[in-house]
PDB file of N, CA and C in Angstrom:
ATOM      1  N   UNK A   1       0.825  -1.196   0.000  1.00  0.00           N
ATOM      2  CA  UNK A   1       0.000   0.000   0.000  1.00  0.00           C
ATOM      3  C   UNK A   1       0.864   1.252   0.000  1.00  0.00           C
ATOM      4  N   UNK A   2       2.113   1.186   0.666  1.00  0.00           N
ATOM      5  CA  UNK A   2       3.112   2.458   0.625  1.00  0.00           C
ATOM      6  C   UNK A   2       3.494   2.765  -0.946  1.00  0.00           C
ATOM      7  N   UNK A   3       3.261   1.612  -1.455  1.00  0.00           N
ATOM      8  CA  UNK A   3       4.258   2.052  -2.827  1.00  0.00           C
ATOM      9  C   UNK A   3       3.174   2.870  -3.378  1.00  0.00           C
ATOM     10  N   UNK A   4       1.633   2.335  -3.270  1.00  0.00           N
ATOM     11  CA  UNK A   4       0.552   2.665  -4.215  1.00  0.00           C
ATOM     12  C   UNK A   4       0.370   4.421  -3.385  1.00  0.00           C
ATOM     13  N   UNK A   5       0.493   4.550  -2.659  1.00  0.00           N
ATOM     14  CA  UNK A   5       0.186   6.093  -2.405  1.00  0.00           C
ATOM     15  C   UNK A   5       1.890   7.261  -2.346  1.00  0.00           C
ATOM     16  N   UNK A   6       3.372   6.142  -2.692  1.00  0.00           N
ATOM     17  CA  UNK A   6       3.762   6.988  -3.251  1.00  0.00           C
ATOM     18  C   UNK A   6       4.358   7.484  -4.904  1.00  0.00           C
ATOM     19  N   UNK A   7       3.591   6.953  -4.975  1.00  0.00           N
ATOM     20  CA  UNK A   7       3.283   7.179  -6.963  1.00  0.00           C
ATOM     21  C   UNK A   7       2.880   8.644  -7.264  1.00  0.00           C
ATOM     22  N   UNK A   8       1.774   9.176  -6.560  1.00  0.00           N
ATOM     23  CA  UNK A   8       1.352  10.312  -6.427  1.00  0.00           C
ATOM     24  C   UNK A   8       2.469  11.431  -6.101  1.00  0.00           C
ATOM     25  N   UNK A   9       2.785  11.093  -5.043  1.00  0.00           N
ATOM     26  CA  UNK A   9       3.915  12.258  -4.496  1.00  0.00           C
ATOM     27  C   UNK A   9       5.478  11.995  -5.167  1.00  0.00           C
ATOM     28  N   UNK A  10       5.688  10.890  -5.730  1.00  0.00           N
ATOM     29  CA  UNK A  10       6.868  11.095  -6.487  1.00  0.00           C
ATOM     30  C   UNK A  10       6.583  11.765  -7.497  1.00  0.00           C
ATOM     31  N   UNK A  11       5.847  11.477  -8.362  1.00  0.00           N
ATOM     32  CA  UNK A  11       4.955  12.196  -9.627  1.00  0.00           C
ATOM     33  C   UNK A  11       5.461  14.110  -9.564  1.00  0.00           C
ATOM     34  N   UNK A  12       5.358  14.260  -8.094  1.00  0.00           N
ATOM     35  CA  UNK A  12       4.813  15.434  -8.066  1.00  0.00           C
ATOM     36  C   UNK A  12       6.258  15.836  -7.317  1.00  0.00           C
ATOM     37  N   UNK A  13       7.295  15.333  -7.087  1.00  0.00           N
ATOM     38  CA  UNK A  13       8.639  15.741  -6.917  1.00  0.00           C
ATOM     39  C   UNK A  13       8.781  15.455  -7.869  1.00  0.00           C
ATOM     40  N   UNK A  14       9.170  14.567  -8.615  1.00  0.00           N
ATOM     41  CA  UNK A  14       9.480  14.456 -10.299  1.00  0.00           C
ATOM     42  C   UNK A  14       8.910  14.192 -11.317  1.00  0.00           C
ATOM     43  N   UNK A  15       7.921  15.271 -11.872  1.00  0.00           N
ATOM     44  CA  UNK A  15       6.949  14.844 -13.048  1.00  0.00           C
ATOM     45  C   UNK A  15       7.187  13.821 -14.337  1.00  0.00           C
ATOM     46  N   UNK A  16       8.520  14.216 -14.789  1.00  0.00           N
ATOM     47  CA  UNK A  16       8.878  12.975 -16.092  1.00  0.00           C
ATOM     48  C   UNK A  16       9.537  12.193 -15.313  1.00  0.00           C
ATOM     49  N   UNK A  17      10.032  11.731 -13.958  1.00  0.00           N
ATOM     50  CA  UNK A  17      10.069  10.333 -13.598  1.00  0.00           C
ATOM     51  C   UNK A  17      11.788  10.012 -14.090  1.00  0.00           C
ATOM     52  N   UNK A  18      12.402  11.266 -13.485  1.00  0.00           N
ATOM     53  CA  UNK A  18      13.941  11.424 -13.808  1.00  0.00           C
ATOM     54  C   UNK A  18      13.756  11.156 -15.309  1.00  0.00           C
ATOM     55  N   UNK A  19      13.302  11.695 -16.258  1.00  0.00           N
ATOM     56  CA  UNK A  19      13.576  11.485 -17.641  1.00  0.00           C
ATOM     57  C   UNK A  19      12.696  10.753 -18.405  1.00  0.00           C
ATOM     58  N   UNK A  20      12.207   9.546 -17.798  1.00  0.00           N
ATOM     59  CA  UNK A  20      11.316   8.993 -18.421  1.00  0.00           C
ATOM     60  C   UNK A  20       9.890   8.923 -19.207  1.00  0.00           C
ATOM     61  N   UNK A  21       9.196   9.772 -18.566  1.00  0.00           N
ATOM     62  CA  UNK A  21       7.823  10.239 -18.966  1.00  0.00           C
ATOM     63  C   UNK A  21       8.124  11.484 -19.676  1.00  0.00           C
ATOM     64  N   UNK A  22       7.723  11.647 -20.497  1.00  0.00           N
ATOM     65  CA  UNK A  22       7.312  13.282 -20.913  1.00  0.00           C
ATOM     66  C   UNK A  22       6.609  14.414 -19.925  1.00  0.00           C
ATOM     67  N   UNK A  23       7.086  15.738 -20.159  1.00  0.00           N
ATOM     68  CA  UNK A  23       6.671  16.486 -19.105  1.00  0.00           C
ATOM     69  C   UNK A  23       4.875  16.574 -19.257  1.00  0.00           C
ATOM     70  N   UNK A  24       4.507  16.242 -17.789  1.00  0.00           N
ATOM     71  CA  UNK A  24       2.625  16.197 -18.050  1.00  0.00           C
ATOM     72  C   UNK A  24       2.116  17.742 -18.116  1.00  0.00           C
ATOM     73  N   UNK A  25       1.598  18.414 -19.256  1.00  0.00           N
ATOM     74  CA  UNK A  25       0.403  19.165 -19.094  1.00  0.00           C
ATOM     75  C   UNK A  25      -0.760  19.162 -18.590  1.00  0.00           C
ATOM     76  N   UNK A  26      -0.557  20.251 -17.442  1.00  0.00           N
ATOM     77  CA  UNK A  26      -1.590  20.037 -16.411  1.00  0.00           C
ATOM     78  C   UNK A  26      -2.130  18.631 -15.672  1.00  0.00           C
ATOM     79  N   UNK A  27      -3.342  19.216 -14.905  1.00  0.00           N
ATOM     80  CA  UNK A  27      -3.597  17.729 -13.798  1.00  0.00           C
ATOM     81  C   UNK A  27      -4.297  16.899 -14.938  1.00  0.00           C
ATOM     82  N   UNK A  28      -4.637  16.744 -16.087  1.00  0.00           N
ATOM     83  CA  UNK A  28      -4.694  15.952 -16.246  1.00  0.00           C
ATOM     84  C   UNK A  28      -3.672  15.028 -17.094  1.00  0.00           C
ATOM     85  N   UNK A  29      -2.606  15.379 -17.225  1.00  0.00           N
ATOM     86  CA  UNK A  29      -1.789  14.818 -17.774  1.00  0.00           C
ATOM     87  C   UNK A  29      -0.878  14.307 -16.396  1.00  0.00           C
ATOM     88  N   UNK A  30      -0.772  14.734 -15.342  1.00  0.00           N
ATOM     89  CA  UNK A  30      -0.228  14.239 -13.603  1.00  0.00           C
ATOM     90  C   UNK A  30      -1.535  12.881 -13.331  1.00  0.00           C
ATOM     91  N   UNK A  31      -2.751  13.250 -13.748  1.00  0.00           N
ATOM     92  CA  UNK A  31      -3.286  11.965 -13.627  1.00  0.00           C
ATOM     93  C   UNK A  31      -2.880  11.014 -13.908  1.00  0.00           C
ATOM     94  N   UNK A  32      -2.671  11.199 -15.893  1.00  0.00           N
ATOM     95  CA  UNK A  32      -2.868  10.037 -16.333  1.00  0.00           C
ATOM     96  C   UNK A  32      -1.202   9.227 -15.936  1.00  0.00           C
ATOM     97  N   UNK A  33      -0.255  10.275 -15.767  1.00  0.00           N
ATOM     98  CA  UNK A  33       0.729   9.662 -15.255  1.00  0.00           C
ATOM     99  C   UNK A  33       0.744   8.604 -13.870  1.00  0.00           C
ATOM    100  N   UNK A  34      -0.054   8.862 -12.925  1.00  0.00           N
ATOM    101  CA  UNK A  34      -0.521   8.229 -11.809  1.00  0.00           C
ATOM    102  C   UNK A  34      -0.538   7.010 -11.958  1.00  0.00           C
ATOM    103  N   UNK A  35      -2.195   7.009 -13.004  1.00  0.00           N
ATOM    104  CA  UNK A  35      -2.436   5.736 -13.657  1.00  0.00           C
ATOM    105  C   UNK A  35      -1.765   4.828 -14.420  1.00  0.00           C
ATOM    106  N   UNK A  36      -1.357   5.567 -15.016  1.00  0.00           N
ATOM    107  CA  UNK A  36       0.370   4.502 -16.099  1.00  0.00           C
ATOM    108  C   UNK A  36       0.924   4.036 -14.446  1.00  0.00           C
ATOM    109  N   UNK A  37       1.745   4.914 -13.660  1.00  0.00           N
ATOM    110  CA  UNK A  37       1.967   4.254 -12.315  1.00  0.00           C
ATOM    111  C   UNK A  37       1.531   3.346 -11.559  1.00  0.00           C
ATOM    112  N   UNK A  38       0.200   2.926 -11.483  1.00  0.00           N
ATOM    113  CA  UNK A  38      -0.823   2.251 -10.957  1.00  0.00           C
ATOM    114  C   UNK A  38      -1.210   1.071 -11.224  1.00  0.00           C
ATOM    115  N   UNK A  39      -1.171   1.413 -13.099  1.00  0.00           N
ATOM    116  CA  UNK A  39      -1.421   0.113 -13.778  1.00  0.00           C
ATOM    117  C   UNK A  39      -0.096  -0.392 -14.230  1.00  0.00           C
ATOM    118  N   UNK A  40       1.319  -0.173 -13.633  1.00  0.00           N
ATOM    119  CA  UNK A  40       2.297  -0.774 -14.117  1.00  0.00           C
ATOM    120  C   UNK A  40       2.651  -1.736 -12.901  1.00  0.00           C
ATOM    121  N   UNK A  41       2.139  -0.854 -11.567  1.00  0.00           N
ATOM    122  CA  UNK A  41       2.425  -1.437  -9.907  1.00  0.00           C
ATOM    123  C   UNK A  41       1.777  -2.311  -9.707  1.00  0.00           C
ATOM    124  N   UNK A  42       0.384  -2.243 -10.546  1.00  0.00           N
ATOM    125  CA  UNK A  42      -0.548  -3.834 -10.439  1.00  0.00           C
ATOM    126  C   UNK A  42      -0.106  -4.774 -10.899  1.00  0.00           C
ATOM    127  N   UNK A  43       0.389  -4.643 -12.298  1.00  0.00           N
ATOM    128  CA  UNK A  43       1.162  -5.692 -13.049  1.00  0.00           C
ATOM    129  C   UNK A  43       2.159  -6.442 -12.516  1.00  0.00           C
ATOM    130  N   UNK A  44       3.242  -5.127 -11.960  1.00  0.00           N
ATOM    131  CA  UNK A  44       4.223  -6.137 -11.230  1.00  0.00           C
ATOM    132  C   UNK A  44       4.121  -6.807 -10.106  1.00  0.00           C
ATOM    133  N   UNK A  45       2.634  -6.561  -8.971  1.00  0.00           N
ATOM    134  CA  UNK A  45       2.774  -7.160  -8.280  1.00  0.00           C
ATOM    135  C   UNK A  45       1.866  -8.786  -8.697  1.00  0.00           C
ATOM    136  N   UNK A  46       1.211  -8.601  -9.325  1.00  0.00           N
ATOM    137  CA  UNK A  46       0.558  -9.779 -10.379  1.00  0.00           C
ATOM    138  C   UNK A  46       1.570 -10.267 -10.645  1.00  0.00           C
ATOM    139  N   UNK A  47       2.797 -10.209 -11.056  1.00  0.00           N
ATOM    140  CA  UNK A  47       4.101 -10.997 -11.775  1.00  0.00           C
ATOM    141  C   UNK A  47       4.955 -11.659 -10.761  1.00  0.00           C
ATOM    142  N   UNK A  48       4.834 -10.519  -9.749  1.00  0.00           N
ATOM    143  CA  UNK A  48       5.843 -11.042  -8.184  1.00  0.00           C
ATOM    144  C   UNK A  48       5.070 -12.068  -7.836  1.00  0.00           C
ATOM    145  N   UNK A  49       3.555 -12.158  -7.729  1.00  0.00           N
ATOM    146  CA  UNK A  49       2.862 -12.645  -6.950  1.00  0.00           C
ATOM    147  C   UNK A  49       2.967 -14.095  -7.417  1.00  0.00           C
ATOM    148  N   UNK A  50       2.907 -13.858  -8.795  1.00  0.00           N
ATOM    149  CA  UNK A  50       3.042 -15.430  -9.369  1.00  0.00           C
ATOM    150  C   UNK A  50       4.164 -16.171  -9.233  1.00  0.00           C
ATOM    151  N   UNK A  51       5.322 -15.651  -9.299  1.00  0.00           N
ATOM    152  CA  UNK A  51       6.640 -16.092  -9.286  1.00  0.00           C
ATOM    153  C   UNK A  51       7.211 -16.399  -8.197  1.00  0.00           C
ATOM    154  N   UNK A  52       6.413 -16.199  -6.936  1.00  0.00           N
ATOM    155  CA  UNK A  52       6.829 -16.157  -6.188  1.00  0.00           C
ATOM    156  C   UNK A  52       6.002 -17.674  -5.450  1.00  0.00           C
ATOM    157  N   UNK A  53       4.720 -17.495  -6.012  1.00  0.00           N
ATOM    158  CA  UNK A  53       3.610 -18.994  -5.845  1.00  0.00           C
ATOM    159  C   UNK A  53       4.733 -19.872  -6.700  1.00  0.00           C
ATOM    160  N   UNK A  54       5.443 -19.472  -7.913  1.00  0.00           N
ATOM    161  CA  UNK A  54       6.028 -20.950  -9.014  1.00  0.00           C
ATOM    162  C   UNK A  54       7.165 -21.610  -7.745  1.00  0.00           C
ATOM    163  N   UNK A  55       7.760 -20.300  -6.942  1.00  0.00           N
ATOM    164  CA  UNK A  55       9.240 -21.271  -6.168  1.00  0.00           C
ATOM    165  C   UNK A  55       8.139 -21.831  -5.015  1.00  0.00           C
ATOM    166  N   UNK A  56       7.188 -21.326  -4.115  1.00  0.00           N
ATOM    167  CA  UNK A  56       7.128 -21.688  -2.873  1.00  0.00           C
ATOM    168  C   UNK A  56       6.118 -22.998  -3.053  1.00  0.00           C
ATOM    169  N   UNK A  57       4.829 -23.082  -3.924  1.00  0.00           N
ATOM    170  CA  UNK A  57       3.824 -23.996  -4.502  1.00  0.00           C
ATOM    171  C   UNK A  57       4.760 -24.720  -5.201  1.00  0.00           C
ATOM    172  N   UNK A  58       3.853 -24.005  -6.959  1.00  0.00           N
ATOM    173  CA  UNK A  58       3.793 -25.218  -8.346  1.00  0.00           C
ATOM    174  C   UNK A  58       3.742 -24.048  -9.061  1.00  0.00           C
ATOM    175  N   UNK A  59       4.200 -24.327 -10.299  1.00  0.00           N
ATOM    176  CA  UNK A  59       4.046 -22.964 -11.920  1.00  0.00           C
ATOM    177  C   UNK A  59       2.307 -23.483 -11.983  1.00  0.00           C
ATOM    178  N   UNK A  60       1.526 -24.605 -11.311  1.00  0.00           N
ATOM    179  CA  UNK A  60       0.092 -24.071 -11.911  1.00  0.00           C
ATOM    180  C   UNK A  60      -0.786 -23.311 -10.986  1.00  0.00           C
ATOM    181  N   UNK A  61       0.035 -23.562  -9.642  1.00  0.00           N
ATOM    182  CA  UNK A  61      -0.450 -22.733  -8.346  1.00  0.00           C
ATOM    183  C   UNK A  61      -0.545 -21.066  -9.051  1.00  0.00           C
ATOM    184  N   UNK A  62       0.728 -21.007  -9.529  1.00  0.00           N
ATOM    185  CA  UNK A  62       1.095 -19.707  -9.911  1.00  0.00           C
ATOM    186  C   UNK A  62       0.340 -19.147 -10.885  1.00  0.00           C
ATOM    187  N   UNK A  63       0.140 -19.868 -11.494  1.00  0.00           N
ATOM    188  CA  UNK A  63      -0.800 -19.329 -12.817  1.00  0.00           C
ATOM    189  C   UNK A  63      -2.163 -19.287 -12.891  1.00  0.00           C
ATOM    190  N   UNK A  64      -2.938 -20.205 -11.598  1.00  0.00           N
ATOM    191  CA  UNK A  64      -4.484 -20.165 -11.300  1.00  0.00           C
ATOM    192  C   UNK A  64      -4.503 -19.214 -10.402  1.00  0.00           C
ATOM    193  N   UNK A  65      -3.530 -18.462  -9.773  1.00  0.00           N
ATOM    194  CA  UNK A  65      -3.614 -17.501  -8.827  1.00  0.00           C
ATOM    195  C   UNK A  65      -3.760 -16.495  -9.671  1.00  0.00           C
ATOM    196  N   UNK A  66      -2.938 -16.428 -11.245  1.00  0.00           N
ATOM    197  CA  UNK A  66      -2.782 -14.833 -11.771  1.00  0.00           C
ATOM    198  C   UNK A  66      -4.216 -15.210 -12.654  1.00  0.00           C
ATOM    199  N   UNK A  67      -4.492 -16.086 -13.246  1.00  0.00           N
ATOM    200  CA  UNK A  67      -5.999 -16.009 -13.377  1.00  0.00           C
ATOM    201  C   UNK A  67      -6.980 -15.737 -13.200  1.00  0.00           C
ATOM    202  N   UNK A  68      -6.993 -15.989 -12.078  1.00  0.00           N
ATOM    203  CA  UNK A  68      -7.760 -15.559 -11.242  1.00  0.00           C
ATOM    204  C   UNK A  68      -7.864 -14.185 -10.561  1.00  0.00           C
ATOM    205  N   UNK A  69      -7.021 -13.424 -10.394  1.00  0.00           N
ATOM    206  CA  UNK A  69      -7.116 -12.233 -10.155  1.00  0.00           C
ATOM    207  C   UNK A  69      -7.579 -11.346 -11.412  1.00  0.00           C
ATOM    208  N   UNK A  70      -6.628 -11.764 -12.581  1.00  0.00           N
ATOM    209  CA  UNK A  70      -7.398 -10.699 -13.776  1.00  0.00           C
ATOM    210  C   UNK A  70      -8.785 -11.061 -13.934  1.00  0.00           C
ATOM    211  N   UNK A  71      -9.431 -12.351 -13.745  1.00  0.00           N
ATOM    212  CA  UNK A  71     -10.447 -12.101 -14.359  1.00  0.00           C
ATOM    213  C   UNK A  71     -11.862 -12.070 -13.405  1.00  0.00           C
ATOM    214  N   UNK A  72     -11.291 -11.715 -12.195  1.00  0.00           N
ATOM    215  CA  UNK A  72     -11.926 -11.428 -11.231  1.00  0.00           C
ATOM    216  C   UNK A  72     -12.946  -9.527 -11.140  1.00  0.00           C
ATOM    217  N   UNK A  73     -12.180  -8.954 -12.284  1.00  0.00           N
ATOM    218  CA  UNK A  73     -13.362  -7.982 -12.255  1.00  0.00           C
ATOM    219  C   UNK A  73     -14.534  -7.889 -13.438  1.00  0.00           C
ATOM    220  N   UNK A  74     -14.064  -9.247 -14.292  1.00  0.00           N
ATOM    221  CA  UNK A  74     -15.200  -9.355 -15.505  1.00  0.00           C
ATOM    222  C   UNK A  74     -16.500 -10.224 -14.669  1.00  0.00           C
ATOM    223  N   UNK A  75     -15.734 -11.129 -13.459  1.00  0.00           N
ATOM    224  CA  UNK A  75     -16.775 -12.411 -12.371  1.00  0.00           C
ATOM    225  C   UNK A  75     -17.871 -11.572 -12.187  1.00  0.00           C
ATOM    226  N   UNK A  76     -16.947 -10.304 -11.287  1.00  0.00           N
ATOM    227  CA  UNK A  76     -17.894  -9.413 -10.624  1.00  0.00           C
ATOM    228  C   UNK A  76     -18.725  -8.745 -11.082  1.00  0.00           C
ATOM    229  N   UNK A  77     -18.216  -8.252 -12.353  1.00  0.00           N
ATOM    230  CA  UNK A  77     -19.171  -7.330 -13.215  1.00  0.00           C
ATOM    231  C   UNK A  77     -20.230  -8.441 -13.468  1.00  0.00           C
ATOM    232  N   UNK A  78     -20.266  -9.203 -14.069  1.00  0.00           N
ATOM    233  CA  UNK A  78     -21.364 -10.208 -14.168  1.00  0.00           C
ATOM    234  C   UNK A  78     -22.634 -10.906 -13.010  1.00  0.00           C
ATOM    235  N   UNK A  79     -21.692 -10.471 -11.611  1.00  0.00           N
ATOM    236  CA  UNK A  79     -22.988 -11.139 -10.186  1.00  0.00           C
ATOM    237  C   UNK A  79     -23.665  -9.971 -10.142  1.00  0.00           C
ATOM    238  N   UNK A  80     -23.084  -8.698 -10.449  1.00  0.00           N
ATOM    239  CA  UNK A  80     -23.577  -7.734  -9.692  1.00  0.00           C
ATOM    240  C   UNK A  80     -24.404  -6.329 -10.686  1.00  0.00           C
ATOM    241  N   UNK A  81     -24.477  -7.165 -12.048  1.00  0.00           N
ATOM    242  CA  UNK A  81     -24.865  -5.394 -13.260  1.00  0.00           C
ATOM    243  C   UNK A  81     -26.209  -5.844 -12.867  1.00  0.00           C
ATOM    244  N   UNK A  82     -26.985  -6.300 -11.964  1.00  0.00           N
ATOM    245  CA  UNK A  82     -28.780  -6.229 -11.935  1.00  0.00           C
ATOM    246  C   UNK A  82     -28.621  -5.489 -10.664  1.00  0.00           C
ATOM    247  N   UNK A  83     -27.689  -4.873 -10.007  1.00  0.00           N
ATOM    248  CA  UNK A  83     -27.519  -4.985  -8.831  1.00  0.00           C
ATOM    249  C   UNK A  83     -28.525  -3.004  -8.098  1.00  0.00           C
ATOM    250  N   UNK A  84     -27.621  -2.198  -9.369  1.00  0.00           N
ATOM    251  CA  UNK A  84     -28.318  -0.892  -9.340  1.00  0.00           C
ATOM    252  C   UNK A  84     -30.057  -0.877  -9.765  1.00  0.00           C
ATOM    253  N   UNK A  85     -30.523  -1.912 -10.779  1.00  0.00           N
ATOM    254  CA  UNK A  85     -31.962  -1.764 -10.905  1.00  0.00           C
ATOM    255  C   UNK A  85     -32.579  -2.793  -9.875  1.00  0.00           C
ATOM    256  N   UNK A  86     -31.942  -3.330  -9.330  1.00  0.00           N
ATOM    257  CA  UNK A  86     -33.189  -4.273  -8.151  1.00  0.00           C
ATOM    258  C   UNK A  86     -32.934  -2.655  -6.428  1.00  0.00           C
ATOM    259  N   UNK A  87     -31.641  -2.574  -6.906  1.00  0.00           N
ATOM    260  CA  UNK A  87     -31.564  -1.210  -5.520  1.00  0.00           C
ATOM    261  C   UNK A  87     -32.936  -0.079  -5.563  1.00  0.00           C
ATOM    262  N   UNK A  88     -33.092   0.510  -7.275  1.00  0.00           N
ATOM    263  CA  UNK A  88     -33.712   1.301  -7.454  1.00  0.00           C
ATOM    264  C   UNK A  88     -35.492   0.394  -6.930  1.00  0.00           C
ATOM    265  N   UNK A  89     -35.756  -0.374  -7.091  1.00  0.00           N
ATOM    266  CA  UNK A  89     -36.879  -1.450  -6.997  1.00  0.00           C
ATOM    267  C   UNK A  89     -37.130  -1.447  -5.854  1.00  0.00           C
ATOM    268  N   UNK A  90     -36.482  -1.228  -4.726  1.00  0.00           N
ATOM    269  CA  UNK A  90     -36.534  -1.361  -3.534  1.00  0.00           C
ATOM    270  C   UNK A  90     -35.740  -2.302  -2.656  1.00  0.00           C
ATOM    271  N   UNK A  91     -35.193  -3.444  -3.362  1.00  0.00           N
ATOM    272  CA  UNK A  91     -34.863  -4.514  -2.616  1.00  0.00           C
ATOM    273  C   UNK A  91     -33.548  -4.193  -2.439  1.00  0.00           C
ATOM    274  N   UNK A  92     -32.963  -4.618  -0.745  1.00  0.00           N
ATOM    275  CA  UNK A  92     -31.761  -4.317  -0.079  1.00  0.00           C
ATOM    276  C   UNK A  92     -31.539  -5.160  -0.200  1.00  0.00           C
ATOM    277  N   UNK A  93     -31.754  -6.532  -0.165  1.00  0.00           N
ATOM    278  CA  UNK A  93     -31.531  -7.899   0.693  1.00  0.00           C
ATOM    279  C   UNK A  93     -32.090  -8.681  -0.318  1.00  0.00           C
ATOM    280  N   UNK A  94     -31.205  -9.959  -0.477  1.00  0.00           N
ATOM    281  CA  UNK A  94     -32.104 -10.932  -1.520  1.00  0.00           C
ATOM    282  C   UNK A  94     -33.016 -11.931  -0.353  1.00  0.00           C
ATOM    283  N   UNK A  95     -33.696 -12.543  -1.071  1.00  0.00           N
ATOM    284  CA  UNK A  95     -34.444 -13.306  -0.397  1.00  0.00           C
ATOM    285  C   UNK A  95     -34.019 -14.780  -0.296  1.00  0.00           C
ATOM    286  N   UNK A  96     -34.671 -15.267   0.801  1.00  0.00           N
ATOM    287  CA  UNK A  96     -34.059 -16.721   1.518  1.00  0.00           C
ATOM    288  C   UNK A  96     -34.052 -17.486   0.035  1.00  0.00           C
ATOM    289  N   UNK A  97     -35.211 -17.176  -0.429  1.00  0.00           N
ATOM    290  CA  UNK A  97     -35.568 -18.206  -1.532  1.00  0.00           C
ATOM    291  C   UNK A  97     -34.477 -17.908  -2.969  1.00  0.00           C
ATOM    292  N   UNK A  98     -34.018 -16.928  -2.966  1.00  0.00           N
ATOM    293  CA  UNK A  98     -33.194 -16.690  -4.029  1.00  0.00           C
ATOM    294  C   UNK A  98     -31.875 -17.427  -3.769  1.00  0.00           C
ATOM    295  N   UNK A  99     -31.302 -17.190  -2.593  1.00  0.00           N
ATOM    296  CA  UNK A  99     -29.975 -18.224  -2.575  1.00  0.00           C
ATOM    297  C   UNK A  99     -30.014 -19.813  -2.275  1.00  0.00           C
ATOM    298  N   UNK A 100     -31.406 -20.509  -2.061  1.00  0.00           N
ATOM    299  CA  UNK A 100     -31.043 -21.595  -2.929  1.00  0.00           C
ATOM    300  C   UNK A 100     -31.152 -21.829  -4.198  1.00  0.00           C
ATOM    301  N   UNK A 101     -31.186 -21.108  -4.838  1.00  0.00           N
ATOM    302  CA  UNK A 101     -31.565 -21.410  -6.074  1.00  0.00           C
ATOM    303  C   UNK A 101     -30.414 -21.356  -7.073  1.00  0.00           C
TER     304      UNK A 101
END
């Protein structure tokens, strides 16, 4: 979590990233730099995470773990897109009878 909140404040001691990035115009170009930051810190820890399951597990430990994480926000999107029109409907709570089913 330290690394993920200092992406922001390095950004902002060094905008091109000692050389690397191009200088950002305005906040939204410090955003999108963030995000390149963000989505490069996910990756590598997705890569550590696996490589690190291949020495201590198995290479398939490792690889149903990184599976599973990427495609864990298409799962979700799928339990949960009825989720805003049954809210608007009234219902907080599913019913007994819905989870056996």
């Amino acid at each position: 979590m330290s690394l993920w909140a200092l992406i922001p404040v390095g950004l902002l001691i060094t905008p091109t990233l000692f050389g690397t990035l191009a200088h950002p115009h305005g906040v939204e170009g410090y955003l999108r730099h963030v995000g390149i930051g963000w989505l490069i810190l996910g990756a590598g820890a997705i890569a550590f995470r696996s490589i690190q399951l291949f020495f201590l597990r198995d290479v398939g430990t490792g690889l149903v773990w990184a599976t599973k994480i990427l495609t864990d926000p298409f799962n979700d999107f799928n339990l949960y897109k009825s989720a805003p029109k049954r809210l608007l409907k009234g219902e907080r709570m599913d019913h007994p009878d819905a989870a056996a089913a």
